[in-house]
N, C-alpha and C. Protein backbone atom coordinates (compact mmCIF):
# COMPACT_ATOMS: atom_id res chain seq x y z
N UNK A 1 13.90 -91.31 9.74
CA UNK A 1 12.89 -91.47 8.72
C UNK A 1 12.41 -90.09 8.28
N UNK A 2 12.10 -89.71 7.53
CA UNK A 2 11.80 -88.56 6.47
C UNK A 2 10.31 -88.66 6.48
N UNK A 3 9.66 -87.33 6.82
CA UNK A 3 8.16 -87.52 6.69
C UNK A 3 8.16 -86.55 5.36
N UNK A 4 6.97 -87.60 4.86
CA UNK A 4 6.69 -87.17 3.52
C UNK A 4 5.55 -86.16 4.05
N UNK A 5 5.48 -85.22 2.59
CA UNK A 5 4.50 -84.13 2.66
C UNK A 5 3.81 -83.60 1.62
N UNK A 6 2.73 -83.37 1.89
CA UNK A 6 1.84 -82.86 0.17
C UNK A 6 1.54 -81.67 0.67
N UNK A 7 1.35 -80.66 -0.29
CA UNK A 7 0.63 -79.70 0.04
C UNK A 7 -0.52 -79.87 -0.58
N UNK A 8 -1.38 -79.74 0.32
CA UNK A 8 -3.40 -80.39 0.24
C UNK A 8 -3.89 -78.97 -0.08
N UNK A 9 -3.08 -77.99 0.96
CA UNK A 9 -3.91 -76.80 0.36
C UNK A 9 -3.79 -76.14 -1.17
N UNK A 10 -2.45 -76.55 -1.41
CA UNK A 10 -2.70 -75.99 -3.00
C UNK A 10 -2.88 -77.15 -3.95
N UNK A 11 -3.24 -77.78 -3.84
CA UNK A 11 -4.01 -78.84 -4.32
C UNK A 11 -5.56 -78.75 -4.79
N UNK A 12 -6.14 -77.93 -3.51
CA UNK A 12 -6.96 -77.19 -3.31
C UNK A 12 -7.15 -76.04 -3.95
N UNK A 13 -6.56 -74.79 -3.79
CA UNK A 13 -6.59 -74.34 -4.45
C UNK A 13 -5.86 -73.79 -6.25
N UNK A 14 -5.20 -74.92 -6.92
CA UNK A 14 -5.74 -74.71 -7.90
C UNK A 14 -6.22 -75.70 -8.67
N UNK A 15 -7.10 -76.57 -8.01
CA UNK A 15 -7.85 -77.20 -8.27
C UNK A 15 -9.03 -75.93 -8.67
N UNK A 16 -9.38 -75.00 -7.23
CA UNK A 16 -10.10 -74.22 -7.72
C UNK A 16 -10.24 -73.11 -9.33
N UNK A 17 -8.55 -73.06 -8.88
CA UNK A 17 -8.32 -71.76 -9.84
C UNK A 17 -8.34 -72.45 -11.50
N UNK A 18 -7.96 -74.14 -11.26
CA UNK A 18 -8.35 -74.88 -12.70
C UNK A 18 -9.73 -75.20 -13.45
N UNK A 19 -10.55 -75.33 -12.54
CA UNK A 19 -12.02 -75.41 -12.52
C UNK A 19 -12.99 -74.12 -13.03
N UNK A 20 -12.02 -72.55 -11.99
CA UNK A 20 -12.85 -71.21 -12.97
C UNK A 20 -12.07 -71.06 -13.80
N UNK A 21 -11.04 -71.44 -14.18
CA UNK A 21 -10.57 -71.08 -15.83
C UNK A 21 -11.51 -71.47 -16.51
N UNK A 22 -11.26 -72.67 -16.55
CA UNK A 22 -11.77 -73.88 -17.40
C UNK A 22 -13.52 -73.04 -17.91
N UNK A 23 -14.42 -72.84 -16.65
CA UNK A 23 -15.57 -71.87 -17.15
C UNK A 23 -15.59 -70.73 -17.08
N UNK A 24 -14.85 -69.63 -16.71
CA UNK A 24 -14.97 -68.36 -17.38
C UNK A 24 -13.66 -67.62 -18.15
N UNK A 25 -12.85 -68.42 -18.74
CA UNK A 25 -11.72 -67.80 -18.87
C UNK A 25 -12.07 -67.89 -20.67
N UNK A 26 -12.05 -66.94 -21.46
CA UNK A 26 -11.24 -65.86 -21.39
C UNK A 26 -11.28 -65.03 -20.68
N UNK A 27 -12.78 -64.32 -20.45
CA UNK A 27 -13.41 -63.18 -20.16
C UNK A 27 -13.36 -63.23 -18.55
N UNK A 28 -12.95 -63.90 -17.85
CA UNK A 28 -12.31 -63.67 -16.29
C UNK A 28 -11.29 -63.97 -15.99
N UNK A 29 -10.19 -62.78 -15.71
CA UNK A 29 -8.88 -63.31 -14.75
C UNK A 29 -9.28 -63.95 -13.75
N UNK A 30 -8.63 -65.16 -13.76
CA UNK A 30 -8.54 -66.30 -12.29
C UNK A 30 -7.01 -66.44 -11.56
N UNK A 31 -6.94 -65.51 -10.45
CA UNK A 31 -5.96 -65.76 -10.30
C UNK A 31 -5.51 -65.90 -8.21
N UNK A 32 -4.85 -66.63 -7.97
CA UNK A 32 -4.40 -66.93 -6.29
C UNK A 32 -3.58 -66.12 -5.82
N UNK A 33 -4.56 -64.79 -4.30
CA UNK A 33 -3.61 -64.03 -4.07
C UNK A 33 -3.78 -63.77 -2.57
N UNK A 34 -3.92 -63.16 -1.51
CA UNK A 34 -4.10 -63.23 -0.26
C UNK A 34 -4.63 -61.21 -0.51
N UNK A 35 -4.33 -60.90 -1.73
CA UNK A 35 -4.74 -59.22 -1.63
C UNK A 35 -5.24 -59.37 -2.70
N UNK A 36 -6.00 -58.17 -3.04
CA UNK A 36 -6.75 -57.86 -4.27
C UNK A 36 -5.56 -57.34 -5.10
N UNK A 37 -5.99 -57.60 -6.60
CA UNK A 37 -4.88 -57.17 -7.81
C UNK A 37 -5.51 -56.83 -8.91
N UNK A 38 -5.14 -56.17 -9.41
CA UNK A 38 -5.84 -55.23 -11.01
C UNK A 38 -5.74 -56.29 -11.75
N UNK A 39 -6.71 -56.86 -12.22
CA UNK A 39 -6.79 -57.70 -13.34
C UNK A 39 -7.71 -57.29 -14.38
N UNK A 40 -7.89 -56.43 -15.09
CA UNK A 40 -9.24 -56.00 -15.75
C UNK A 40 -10.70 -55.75 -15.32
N UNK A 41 -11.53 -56.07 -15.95
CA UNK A 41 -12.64 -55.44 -15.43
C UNK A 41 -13.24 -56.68 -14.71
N UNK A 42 -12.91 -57.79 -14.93
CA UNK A 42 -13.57 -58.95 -13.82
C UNK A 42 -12.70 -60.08 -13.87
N UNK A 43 -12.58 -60.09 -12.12
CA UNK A 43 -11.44 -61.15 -12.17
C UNK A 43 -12.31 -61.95 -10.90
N UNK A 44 -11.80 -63.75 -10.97
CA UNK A 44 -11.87 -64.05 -9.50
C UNK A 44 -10.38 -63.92 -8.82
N UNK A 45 -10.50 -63.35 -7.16
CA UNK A 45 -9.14 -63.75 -6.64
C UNK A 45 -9.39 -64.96 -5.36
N UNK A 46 -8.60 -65.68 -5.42
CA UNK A 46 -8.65 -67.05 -4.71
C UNK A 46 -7.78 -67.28 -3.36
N UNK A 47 -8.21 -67.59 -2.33
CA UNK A 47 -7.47 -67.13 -0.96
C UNK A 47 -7.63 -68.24 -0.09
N UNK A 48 -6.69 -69.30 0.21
CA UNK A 48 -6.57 -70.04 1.25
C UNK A 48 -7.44 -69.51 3.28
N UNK A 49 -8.00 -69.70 3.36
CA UNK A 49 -8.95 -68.79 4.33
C UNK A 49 -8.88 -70.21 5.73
N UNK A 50 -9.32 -71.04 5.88
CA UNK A 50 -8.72 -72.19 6.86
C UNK A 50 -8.83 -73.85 6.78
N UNK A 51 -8.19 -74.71 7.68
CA UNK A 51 -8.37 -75.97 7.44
C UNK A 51 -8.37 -76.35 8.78
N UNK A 52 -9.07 -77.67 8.80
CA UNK A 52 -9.52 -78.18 10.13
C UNK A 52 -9.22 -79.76 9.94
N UNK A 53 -8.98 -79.99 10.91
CA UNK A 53 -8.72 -81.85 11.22
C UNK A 53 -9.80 -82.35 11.31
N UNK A 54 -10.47 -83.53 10.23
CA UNK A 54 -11.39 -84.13 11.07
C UNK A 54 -11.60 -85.41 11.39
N UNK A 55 -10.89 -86.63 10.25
CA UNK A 55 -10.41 -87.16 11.33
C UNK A 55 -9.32 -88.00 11.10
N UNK A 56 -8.78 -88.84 11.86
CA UNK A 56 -7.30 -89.63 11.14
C UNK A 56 -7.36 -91.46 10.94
N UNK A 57 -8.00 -91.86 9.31
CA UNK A 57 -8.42 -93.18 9.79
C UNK A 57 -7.16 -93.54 10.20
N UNK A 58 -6.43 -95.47 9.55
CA UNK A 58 -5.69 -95.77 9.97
C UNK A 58 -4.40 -95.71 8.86
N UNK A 59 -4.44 -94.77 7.82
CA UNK A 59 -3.48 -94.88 6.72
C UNK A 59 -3.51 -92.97 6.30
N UNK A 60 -4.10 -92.38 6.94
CA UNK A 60 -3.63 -90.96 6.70
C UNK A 60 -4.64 -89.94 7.41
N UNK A 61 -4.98 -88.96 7.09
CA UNK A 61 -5.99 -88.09 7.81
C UNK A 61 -6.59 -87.25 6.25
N UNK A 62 -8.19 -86.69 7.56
CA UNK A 62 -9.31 -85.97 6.77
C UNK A 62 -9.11 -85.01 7.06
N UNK A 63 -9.14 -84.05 6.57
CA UNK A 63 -9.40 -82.17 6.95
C UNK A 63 -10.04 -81.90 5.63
N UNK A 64 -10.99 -80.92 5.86
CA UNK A 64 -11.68 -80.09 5.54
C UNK A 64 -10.70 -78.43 5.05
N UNK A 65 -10.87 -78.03 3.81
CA UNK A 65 -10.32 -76.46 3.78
C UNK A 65 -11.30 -75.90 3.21
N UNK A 66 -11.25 -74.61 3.45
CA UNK A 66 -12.13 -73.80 3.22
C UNK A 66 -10.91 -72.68 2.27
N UNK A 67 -11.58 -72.28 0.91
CA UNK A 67 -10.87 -71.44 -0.06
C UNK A 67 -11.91 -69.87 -0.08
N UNK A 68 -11.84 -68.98 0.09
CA UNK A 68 -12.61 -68.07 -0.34
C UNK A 68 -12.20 -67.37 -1.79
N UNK A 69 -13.20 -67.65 -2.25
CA UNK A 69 -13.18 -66.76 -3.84
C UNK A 69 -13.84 -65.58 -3.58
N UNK A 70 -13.61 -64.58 -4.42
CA UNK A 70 -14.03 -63.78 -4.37
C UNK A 70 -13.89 -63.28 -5.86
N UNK A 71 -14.89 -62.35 -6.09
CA UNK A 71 -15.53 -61.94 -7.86
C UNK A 71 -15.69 -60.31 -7.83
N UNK A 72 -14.75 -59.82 -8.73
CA UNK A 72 -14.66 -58.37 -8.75
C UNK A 72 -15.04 -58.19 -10.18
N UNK A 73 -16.21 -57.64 -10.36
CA UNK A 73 -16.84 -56.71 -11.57
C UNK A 73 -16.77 -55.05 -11.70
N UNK A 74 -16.30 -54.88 -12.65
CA UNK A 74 -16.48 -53.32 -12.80
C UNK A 74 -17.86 -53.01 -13.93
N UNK A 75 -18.71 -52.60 -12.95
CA UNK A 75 -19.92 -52.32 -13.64
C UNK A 75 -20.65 -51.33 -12.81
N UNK A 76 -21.62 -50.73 -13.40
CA UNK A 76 -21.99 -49.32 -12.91
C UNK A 76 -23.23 -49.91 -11.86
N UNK A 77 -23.30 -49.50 -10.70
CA UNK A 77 -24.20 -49.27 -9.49
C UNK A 77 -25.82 -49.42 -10.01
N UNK A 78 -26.11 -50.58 -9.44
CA UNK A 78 -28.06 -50.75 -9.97
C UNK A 78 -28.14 -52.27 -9.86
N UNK A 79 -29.24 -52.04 -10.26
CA UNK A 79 -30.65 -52.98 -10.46
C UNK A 79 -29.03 -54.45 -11.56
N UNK A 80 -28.72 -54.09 -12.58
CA UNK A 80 -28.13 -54.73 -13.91
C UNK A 80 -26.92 -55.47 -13.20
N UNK A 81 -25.89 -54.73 -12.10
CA UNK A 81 -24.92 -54.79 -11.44
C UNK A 81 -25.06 -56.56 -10.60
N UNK A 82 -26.20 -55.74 -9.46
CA UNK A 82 -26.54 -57.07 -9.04
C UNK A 82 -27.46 -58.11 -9.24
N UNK A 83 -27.89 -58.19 -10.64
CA UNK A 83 -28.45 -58.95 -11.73
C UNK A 83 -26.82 -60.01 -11.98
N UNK A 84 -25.78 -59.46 -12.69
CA UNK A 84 -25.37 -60.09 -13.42
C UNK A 84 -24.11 -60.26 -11.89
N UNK A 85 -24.38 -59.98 -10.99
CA UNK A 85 -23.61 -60.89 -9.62
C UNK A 85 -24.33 -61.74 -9.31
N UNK A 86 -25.60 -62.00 -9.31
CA UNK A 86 -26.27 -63.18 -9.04
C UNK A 86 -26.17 -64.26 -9.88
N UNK A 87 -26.13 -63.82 -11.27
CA UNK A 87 -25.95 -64.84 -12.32
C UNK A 87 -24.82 -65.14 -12.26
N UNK A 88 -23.43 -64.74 -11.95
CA UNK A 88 -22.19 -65.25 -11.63
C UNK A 88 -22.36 -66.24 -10.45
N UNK A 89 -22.50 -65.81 -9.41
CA UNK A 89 -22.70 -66.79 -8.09
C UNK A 89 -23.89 -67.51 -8.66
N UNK A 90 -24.67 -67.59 -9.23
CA UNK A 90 -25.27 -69.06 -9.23
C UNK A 90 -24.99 -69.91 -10.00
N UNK A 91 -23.88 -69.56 -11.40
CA UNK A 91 -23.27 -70.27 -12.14
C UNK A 91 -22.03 -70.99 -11.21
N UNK A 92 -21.21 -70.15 -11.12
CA UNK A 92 -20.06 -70.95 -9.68
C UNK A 92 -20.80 -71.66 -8.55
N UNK A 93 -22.10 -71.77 -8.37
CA UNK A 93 -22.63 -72.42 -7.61
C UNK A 93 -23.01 -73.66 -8.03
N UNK A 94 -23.58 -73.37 -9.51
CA UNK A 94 -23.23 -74.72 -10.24
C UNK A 94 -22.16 -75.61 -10.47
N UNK A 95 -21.34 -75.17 -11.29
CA UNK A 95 -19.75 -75.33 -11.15
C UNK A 95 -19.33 -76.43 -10.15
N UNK A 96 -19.49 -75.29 -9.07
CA UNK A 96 -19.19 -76.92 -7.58
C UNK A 96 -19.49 -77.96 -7.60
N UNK A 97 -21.14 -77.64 -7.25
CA UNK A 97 -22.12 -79.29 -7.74
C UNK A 97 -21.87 -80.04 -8.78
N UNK A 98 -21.35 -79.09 -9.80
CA UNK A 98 -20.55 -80.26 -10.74
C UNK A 98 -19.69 -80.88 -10.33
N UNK A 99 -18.67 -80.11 -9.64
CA UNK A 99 -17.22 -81.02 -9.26
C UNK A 99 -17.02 -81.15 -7.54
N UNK A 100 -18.69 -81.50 -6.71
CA UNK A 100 -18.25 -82.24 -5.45
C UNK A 100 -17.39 -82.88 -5.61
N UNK A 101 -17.07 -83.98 -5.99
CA UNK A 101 -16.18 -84.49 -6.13
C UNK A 101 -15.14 -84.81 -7.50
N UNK A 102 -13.76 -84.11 -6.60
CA UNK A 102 -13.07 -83.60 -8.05
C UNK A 102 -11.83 -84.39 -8.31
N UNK A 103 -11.61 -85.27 -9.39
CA UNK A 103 -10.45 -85.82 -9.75
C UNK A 103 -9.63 -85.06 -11.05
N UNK A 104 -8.40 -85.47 -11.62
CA UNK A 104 -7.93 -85.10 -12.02
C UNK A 104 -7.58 -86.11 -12.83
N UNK A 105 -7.94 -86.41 -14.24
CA UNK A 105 -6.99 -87.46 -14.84
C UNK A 105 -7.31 -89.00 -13.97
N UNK A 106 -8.30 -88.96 -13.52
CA UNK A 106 -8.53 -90.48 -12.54
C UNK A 106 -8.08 -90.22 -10.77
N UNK A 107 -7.62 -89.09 -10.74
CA UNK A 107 -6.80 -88.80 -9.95
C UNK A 107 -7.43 -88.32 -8.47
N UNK A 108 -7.64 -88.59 -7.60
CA UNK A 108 -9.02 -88.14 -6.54
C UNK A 108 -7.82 -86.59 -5.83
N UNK A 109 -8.84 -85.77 -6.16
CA UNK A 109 -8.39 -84.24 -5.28
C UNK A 109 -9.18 -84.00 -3.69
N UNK A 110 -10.42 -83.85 -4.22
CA UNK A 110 -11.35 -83.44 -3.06
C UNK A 110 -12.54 -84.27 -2.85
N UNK A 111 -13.57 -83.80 -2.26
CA UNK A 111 -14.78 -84.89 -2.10
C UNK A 111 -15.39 -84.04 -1.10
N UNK A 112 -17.26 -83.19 -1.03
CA UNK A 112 -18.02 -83.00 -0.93
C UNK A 112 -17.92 -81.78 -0.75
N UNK A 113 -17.78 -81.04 -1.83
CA UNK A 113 -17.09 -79.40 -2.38
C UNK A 113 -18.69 -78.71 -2.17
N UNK A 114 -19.00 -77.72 -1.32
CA UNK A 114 -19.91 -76.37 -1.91
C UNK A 114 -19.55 -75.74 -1.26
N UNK A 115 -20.43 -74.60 -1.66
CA UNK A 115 -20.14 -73.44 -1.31
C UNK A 115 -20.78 -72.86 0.09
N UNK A 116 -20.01 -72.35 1.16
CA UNK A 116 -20.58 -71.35 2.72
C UNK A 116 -21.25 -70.44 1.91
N UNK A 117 -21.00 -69.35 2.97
CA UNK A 117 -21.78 -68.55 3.17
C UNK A 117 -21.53 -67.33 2.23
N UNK A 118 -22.17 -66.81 1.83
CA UNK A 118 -21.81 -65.72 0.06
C UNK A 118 -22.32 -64.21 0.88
N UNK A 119 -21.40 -63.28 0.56
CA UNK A 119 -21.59 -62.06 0.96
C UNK A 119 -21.43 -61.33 -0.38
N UNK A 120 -22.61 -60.53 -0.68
CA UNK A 120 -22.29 -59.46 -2.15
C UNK A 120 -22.22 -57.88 -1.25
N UNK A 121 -21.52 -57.01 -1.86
CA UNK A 121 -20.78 -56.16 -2.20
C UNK A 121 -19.99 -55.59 -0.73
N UNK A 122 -19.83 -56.36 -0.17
CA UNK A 122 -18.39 -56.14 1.03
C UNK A 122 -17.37 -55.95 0.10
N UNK A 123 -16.71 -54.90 0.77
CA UNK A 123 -15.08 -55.17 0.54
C UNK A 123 -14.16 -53.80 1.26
N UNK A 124 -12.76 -54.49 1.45
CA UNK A 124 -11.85 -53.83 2.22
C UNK A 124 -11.32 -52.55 1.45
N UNK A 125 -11.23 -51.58 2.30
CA UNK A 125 -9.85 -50.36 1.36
C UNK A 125 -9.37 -50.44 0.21
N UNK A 126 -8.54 -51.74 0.76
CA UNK A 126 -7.68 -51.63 -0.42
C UNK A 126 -8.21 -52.30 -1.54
N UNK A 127 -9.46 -52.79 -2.02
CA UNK A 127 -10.15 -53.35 -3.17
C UNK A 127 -11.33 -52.09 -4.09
N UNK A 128 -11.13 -51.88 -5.04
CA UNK A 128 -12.02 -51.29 -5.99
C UNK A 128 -13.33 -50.71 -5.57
N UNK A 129 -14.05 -49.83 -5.77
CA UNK A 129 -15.75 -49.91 -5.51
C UNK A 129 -16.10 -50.54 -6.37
N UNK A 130 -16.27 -51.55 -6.82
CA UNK A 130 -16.95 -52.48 -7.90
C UNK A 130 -17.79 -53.30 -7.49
N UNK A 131 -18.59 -54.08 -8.20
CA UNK A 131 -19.64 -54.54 -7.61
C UNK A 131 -18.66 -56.33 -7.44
N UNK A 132 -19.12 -56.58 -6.06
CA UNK A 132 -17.97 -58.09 -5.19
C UNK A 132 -19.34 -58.78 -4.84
N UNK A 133 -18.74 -60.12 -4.74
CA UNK A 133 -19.12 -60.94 -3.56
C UNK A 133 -18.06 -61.97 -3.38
N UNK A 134 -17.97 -62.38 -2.28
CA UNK A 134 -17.39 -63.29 -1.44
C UNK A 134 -18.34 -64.58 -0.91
N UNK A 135 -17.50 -65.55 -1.35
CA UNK A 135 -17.73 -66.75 -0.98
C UNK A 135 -16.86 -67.70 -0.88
N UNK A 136 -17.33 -68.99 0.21
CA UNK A 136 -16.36 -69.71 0.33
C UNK A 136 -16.32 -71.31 0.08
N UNK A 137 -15.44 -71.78 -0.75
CA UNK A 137 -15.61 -72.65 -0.89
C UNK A 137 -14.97 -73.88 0.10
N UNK A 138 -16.16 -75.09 0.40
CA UNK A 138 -15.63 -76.14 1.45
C UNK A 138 -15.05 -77.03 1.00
N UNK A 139 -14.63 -77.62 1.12
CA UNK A 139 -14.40 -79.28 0.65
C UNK A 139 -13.17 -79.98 1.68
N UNK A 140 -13.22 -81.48 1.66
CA UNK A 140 -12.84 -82.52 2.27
C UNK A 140 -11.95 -83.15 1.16
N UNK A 141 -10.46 -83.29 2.00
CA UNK A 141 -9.48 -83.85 1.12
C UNK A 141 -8.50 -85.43 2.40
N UNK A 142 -8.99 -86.25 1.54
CA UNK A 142 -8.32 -87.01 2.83
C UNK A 142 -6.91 -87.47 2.05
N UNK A 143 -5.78 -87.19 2.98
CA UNK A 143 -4.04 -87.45 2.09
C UNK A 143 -3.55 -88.84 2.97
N UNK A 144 -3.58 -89.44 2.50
CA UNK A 144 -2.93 -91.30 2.87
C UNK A 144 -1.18 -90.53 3.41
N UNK A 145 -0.80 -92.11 3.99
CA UNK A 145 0.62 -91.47 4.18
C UNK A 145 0.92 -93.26 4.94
């Protein structure tokens, strides 16, 4: 017998990466990468980060994934910088609450989507000095089988 298989996580994520088009695109590259990438002056990059079992009714299982986005602005150091990072993260904070629960065409993706824990201006070496934050998005996807 042949076990069937979905991939839930990218399901997941570009569910995400369809959702920030959809509200900031033109004016933000949205794009899925595990490293940071030159995309102009503000991009989100979108990163599979983990998934957990939680539980298995009697026709498929629940897990939980967690996506981290992350928001790279090139804007000058101040007061204006992390003004208009707050107004980004609380718009994508909206965003979610719009689409806890997210179908597609009738189509069920996820179910009780927000956002962890948000860190502004971390970032690794190899990413820009620009003004960041990091956050992660949760959500619950249960796949029948």
């Amino acid at each position: 017998m042949v076990t069937t298989y979905t991939d839930t996580f990218g399901i997941a994520l570009t569910g995400v990466e369809t959702i920030l088009e959809t509200e900031f695109s033109p004016d933000v590259k949205v794009y899925i990468s595990d490293v940071y990438e030159e995309h102009g002056k503000k991009s989100f990059r979108i990163s599979a980060t983990s998934t957990d079992h939680l539980t298995r009714p009697n026709a498929g299982e629940s897990r939980t994934y967690v996506i981290e986005i992350t928001y790279y602005v090139d804007f000058k150091p101040g007061r204006e910088r992390m003004k208009h990072l707050m107004d980004t993260f609380s718009r994508l904070n909206r965003i979610v609450g719009d689409n806890n629960v997210y179908r597609v065409s009738g189509t069920y993706k996820w179910h009780d989507a927000n956002l962890g824990l948000t860190v502004f201006g971390e970032r690794t070496e190899d990413e820009p000095d620009w003004g960041t934050f990091k956050t992660n998005l949760i959500c619950t996807i249960v796949e029948g089988y």
